[in-house]
PDB file of N, CA and C in Angstrom:
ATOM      1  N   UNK A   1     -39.902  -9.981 -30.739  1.00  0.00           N
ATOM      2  CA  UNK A   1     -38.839  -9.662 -29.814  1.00  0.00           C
ATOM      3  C   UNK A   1     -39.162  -8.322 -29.159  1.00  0.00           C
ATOM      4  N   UNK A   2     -39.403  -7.949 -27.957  1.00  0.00           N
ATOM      5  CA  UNK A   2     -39.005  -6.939 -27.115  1.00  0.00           C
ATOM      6  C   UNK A   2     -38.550  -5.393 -27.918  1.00  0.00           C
ATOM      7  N   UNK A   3     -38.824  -4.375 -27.154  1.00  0.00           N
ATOM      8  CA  UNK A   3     -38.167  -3.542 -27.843  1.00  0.00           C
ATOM      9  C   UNK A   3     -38.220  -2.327 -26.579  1.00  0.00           C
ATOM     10  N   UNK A   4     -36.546  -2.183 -26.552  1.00  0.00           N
ATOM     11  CA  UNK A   4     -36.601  -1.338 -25.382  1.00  0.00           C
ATOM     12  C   UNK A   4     -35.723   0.361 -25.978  1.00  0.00           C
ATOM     13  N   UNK A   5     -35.989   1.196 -25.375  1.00  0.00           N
ATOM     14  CA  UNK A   5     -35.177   2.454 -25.656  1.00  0.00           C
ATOM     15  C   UNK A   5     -34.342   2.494 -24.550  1.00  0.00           C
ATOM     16  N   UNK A   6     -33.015   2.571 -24.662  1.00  0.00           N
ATOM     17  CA  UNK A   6     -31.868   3.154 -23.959  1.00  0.00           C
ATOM     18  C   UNK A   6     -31.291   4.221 -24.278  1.00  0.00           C
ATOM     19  N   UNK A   7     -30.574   4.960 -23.404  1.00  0.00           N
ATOM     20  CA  UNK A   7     -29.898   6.149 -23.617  1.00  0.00           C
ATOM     21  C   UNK A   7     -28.728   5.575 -23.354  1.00  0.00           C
ATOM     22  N   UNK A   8     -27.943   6.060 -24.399  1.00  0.00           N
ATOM     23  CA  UNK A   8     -26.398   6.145 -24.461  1.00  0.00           C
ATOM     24  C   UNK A   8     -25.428   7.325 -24.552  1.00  0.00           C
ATOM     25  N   UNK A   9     -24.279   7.307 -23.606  1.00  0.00           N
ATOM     26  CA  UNK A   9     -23.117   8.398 -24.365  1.00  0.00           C
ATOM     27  C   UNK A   9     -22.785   8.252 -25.115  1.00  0.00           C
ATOM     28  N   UNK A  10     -22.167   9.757 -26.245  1.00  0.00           N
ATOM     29  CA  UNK A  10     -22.006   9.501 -27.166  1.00  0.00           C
ATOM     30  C   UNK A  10     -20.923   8.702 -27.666  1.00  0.00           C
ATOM     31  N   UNK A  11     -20.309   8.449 -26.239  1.00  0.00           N
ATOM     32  CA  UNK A  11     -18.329   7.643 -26.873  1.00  0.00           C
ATOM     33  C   UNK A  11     -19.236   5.724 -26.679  1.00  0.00           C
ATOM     34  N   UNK A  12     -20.322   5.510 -26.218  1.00  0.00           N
ATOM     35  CA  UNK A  12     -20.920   4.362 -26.697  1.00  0.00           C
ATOM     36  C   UNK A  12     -21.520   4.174 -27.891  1.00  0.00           C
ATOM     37  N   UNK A  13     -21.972   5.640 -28.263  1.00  0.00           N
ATOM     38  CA  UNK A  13     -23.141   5.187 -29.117  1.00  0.00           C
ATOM     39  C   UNK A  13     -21.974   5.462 -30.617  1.00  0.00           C
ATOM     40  N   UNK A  14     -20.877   5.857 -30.566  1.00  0.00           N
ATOM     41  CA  UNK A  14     -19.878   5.736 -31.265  1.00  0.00           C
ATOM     42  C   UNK A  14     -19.194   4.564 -31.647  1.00  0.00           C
ATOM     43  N   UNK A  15     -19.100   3.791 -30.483  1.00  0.00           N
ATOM     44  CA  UNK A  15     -18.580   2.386 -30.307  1.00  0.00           C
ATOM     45  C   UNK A  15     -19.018   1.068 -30.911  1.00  0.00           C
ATOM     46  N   UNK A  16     -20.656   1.827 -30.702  1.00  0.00           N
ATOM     47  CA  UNK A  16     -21.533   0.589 -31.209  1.00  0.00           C
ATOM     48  C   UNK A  16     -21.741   0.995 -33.099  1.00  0.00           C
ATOM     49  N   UNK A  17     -21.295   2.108 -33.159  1.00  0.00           N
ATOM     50  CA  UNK A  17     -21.546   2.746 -34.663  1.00  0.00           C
ATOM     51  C   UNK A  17     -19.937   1.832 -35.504  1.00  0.00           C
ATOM     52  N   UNK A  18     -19.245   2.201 -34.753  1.00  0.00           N
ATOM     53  CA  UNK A  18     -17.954   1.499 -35.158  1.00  0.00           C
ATOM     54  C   UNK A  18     -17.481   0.060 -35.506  1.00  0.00           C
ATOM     55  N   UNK A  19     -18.190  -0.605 -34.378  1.00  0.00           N
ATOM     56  CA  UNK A  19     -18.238  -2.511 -34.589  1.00  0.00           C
ATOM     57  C   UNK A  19     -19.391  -2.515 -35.786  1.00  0.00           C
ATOM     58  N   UNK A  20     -20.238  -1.927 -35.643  1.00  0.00           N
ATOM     59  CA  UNK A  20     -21.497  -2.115 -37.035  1.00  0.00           C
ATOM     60  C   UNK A  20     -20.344  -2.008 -38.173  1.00  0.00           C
ATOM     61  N   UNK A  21     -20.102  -0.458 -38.542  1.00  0.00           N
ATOM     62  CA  UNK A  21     -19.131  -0.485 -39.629  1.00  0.00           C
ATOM     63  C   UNK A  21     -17.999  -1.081 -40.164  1.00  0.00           C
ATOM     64  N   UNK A  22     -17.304  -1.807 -39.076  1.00  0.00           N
ATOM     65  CA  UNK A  22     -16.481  -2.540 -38.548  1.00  0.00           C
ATOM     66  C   UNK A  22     -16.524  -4.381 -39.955  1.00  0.00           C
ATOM     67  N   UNK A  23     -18.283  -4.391 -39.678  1.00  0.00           N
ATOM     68  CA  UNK A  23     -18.737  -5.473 -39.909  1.00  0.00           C
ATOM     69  C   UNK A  23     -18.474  -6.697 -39.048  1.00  0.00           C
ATOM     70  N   UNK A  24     -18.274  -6.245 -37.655  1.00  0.00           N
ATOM     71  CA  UNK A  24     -18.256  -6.879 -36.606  1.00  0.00           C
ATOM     72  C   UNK A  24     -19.744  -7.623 -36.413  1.00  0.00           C
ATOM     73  N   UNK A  25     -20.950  -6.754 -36.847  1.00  0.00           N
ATOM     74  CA  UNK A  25     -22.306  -6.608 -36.355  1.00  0.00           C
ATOM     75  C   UNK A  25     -23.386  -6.475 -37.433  1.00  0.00           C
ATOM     76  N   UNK A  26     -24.143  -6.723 -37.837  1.00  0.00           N
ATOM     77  CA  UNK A  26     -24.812  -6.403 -38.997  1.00  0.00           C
ATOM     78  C   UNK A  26     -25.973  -5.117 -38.333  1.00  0.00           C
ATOM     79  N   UNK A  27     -25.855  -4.852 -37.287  1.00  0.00           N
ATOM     80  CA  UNK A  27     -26.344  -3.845 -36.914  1.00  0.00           C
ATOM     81  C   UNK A  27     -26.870  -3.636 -35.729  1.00  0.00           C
ATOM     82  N   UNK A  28     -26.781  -2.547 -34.846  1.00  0.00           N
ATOM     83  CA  UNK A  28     -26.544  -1.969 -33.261  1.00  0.00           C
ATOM     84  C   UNK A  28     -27.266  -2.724 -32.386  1.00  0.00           C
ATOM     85  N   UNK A  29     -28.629  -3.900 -32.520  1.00  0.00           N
ATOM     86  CA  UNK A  29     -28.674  -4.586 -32.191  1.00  0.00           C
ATOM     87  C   UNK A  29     -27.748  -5.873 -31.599  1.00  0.00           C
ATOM     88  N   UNK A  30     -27.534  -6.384 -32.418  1.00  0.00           N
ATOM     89  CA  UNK A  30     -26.642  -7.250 -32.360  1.00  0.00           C
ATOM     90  C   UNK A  30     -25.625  -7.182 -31.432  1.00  0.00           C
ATOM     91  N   UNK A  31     -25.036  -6.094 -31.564  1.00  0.00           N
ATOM     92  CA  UNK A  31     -24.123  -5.628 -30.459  1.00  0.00           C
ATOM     93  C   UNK A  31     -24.440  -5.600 -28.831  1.00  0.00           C
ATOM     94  N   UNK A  32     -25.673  -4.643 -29.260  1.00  0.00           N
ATOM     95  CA  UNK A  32     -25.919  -4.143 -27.396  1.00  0.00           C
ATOM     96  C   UNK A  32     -26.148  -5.926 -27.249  1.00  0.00           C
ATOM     97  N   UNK A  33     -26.820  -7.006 -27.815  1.00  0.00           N
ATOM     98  CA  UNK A  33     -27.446  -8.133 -27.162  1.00  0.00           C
ATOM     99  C   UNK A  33     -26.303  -8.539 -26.948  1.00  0.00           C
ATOM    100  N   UNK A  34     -24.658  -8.471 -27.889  1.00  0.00           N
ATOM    101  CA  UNK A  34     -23.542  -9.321 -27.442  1.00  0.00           C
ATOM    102  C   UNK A  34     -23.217  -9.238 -26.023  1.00  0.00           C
ATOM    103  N   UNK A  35     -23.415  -7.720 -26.308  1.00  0.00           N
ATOM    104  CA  UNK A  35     -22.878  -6.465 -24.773  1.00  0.00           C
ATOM    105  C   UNK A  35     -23.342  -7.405 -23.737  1.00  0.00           C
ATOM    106  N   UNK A  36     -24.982  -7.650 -23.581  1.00  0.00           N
ATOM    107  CA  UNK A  36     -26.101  -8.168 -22.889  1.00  0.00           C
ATOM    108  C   UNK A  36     -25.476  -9.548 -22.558  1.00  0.00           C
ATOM    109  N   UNK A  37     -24.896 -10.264 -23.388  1.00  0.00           N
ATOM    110  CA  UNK A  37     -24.813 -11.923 -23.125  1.00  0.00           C
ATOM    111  C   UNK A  37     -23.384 -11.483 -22.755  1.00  0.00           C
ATOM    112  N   UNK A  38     -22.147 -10.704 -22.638  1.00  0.00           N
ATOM    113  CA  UNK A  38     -21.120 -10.642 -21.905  1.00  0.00           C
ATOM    114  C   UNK A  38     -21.539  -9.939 -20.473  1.00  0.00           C
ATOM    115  N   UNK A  39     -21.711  -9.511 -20.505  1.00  0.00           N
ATOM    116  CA  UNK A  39     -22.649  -9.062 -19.008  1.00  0.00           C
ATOM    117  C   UNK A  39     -23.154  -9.940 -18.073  1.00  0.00           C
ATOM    118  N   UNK A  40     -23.954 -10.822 -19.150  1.00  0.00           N
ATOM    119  CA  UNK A  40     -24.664 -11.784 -18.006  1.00  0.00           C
ATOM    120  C   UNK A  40     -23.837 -12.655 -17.491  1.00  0.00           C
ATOM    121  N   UNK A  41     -22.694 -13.117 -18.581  1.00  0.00           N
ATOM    122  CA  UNK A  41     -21.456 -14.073 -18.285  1.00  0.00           C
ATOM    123  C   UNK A  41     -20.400 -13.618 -16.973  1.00  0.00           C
ATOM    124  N   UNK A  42     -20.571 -12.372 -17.529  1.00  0.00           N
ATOM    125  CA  UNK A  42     -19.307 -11.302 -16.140  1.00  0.00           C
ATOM    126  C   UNK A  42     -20.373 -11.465 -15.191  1.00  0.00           C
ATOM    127  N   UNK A  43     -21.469 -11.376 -14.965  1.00  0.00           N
ATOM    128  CA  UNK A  43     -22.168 -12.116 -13.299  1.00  0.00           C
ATOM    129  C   UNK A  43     -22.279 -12.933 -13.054  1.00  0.00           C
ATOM    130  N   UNK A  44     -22.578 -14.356 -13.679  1.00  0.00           N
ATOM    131  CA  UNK A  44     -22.092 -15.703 -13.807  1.00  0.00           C
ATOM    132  C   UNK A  44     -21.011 -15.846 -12.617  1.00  0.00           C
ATOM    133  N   UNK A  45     -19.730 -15.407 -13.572  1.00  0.00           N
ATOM    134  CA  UNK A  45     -18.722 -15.549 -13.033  1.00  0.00           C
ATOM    135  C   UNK A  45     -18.401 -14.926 -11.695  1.00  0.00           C
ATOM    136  N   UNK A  46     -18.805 -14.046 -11.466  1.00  0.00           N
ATOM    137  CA  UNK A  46     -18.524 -12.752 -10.008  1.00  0.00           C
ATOM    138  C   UNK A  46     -19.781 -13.593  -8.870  1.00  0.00           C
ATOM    139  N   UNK A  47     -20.391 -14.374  -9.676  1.00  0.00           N
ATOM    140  CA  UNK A  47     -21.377 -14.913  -8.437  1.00  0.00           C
ATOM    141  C   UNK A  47     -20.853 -16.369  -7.853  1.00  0.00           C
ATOM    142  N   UNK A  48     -19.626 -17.189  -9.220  1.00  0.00           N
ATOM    143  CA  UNK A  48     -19.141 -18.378  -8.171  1.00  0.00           C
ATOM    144  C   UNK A  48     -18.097 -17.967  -7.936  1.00  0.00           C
ATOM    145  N   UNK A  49     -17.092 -16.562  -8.614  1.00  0.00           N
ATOM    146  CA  UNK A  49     -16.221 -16.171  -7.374  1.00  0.00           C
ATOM    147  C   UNK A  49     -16.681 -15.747  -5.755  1.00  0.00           C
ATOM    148  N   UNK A  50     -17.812 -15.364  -5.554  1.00  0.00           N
ATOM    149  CA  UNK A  50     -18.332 -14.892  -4.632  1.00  0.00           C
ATOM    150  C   UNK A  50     -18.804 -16.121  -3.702  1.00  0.00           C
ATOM    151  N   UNK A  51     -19.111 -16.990  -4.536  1.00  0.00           N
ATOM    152  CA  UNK A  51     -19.451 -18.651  -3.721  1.00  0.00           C
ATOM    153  C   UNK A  51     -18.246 -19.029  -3.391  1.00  0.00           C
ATOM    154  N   UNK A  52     -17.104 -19.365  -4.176  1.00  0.00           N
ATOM    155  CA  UNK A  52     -16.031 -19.276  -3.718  1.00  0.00           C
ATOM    156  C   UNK A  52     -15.128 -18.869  -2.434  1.00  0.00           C
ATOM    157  N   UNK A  53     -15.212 -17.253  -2.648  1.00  0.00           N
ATOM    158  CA  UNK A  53     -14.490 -16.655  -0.966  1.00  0.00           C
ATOM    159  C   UNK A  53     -15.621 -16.707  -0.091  1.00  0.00           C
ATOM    160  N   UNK A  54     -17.063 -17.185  -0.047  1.00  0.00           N
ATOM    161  CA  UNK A  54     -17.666 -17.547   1.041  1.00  0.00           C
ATOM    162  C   UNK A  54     -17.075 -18.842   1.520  1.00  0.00           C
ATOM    163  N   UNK A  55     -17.060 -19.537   0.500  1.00  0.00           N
ATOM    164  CA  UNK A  55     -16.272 -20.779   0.683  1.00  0.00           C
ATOM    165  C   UNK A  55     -14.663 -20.571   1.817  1.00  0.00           C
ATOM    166  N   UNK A  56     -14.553 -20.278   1.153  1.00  0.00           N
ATOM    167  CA  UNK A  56     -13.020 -19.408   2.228  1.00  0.00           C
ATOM    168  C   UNK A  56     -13.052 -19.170   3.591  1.00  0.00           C
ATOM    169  N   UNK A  57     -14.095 -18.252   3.520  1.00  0.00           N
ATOM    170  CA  UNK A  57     -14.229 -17.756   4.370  1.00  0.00           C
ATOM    171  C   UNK A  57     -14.642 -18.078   5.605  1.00  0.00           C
ATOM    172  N   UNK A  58     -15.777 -19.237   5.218  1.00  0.00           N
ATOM    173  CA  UNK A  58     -16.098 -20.761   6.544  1.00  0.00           C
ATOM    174  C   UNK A  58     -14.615 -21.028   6.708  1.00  0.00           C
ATOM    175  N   UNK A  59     -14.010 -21.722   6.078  1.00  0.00           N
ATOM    176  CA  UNK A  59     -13.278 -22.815   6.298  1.00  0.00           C
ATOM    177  C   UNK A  59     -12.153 -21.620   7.209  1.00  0.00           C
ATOM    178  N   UNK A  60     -11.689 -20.308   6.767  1.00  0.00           N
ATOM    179  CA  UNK A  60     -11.340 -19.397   7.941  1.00  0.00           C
ATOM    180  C   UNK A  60     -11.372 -19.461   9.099  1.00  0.00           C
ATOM    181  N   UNK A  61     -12.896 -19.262   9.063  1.00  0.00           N
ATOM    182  CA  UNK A  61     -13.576 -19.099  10.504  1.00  0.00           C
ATOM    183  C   UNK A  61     -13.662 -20.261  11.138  1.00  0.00           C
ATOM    184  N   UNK A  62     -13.786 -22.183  10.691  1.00  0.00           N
ATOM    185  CA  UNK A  62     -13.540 -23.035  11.361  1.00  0.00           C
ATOM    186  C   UNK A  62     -12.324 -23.240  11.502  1.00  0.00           C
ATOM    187  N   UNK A  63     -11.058 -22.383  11.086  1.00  0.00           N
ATOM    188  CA  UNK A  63      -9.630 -22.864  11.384  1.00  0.00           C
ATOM    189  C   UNK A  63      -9.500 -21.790  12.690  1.00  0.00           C
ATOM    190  N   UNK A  64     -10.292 -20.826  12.601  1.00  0.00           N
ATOM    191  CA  UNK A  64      -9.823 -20.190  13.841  1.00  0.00           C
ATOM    192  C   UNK A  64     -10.593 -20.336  14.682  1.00  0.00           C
ATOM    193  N   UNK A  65     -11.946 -21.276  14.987  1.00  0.00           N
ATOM    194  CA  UNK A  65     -12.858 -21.996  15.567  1.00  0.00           C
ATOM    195  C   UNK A  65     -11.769 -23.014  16.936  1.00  0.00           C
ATOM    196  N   UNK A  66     -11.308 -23.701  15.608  1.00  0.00           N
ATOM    197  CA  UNK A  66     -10.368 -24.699  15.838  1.00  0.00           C
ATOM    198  C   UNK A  66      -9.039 -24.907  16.272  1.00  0.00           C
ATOM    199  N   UNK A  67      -8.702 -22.938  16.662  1.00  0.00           N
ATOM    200  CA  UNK A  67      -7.124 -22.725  16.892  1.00  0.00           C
ATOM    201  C   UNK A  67      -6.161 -22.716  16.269  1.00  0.00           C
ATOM    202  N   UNK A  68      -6.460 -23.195  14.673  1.00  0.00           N
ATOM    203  CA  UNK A  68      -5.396 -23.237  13.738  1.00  0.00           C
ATOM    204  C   UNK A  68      -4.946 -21.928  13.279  1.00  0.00           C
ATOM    205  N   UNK A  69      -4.600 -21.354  13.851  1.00  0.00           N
ATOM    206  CA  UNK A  69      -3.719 -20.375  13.136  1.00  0.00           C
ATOM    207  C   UNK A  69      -2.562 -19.572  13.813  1.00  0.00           C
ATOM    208  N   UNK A  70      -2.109 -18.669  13.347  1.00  0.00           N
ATOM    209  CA  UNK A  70      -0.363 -18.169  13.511  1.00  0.00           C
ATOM    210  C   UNK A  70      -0.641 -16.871  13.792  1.00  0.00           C
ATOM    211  N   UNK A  71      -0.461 -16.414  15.233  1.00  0.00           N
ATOM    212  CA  UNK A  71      -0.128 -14.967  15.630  1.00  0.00           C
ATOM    213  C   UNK A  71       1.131 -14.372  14.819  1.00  0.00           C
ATOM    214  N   UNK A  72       1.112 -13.209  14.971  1.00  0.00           N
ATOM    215  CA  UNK A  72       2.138 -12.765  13.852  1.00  0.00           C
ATOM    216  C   UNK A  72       2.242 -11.237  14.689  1.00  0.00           C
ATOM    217  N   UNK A  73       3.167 -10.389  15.298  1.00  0.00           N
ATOM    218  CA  UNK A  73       3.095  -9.565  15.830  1.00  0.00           C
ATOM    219  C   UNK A  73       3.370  -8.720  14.774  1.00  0.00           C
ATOM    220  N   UNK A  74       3.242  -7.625  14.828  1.00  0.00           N
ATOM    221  CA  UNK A  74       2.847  -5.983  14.227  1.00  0.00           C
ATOM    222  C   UNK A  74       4.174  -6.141  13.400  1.00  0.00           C
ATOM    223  N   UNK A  75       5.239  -6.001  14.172  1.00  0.00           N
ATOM    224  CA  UNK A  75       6.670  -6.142  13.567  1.00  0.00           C
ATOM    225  C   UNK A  75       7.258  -7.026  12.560  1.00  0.00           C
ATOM    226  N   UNK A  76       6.389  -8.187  12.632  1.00  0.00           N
ATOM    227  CA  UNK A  76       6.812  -9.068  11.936  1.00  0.00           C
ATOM    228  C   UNK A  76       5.909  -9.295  10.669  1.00  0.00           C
ATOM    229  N   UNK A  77       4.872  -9.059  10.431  1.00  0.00           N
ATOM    230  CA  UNK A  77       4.169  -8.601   9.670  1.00  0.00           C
ATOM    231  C   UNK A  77       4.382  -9.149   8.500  1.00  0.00           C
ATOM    232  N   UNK A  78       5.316  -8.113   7.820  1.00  0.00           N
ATOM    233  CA  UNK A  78       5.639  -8.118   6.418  1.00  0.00           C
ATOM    234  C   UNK A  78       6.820  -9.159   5.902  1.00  0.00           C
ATOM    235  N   UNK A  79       7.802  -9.773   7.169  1.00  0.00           N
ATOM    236  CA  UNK A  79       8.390 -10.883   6.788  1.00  0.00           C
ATOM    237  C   UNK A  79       7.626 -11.919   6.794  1.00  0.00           C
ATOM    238  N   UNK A  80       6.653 -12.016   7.508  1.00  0.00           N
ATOM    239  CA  UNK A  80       5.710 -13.400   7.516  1.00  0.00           C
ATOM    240  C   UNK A  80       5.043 -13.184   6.144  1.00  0.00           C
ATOM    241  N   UNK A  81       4.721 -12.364   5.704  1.00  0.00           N
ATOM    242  CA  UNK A  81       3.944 -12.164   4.482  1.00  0.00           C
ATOM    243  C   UNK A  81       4.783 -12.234   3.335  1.00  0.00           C
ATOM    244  N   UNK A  82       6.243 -11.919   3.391  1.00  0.00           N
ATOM    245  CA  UNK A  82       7.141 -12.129   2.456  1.00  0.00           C
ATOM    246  C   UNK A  82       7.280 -13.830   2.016  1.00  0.00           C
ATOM    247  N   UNK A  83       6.977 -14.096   3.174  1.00  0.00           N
ATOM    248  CA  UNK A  83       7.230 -15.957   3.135  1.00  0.00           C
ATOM    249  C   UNK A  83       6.038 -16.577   2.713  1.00  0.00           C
ATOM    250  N   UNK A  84       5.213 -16.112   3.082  1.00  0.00           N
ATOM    251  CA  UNK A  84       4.086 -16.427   1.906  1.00  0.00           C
ATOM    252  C   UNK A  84       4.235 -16.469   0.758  1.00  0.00           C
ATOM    253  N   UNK A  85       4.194 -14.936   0.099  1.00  0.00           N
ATOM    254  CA  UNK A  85       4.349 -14.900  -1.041  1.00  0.00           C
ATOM    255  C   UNK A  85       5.310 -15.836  -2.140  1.00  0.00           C
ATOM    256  N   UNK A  86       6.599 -15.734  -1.072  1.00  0.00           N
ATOM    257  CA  UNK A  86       7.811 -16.746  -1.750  1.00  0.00           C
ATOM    258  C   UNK A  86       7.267 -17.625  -1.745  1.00  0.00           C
ATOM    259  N   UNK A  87       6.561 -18.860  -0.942  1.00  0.00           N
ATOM    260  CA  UNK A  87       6.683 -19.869  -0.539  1.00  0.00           C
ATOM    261  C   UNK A  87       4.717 -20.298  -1.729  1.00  0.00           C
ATOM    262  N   UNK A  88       4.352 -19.215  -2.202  1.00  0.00           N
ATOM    263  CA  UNK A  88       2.979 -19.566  -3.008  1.00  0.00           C
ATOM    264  C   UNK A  88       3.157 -20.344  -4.500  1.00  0.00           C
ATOM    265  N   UNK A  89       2.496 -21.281  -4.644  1.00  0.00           N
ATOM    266  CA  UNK A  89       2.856 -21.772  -6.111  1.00  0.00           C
ATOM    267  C   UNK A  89       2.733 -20.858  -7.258  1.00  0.00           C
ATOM    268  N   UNK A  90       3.570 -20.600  -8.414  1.00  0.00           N
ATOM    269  CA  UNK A  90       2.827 -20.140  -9.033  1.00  0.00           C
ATOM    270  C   UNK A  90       3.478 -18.964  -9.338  1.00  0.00           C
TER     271      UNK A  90
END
């Protein structure tokens, strides 16, 4: 296996001392790799949210391609947006 040196602060290198003792970890390894495989998961995820509002974001741009959408003057603004909100499932 690999073997890399990192530098840590000390309120990490505390953290990772703590889950060891913890018996969370059988030792600081273990940890940073958990760290490592939640990490990779949190970009996973931030990359099909990101496919996602691209997704959005076409279908946006062909509704206003297409004329579909609702002028809303300056003034009115925040009641149109109130009715959204009310009117959102959820």
């Amino acid at each position: 296996m690999p073997t890399r040196n990192v530098s840590l602060t000390p309120e990490q290198d505390a953290f990772i001392e703590s889950v060891v003792t913890a018996g969370d970890y059988q030792n600081a390894s273990e940890a940073v790799r958990d760290a490592l495989r939640a990490l990779q998961q949190r970009r996973r995820e931030d990359a099909l949210r990101l496919q996602a509002l691209r997704v959005q974001i076409d279908a946006g741009r062909a509704a206003l391609a297409r004329g579909a959408f609702t002028e809303v003057a300056d003034d009115g603004l925040d009641g149109y947006l109130e009715g959204l909100a009310t009117a959102a499932p959820g």
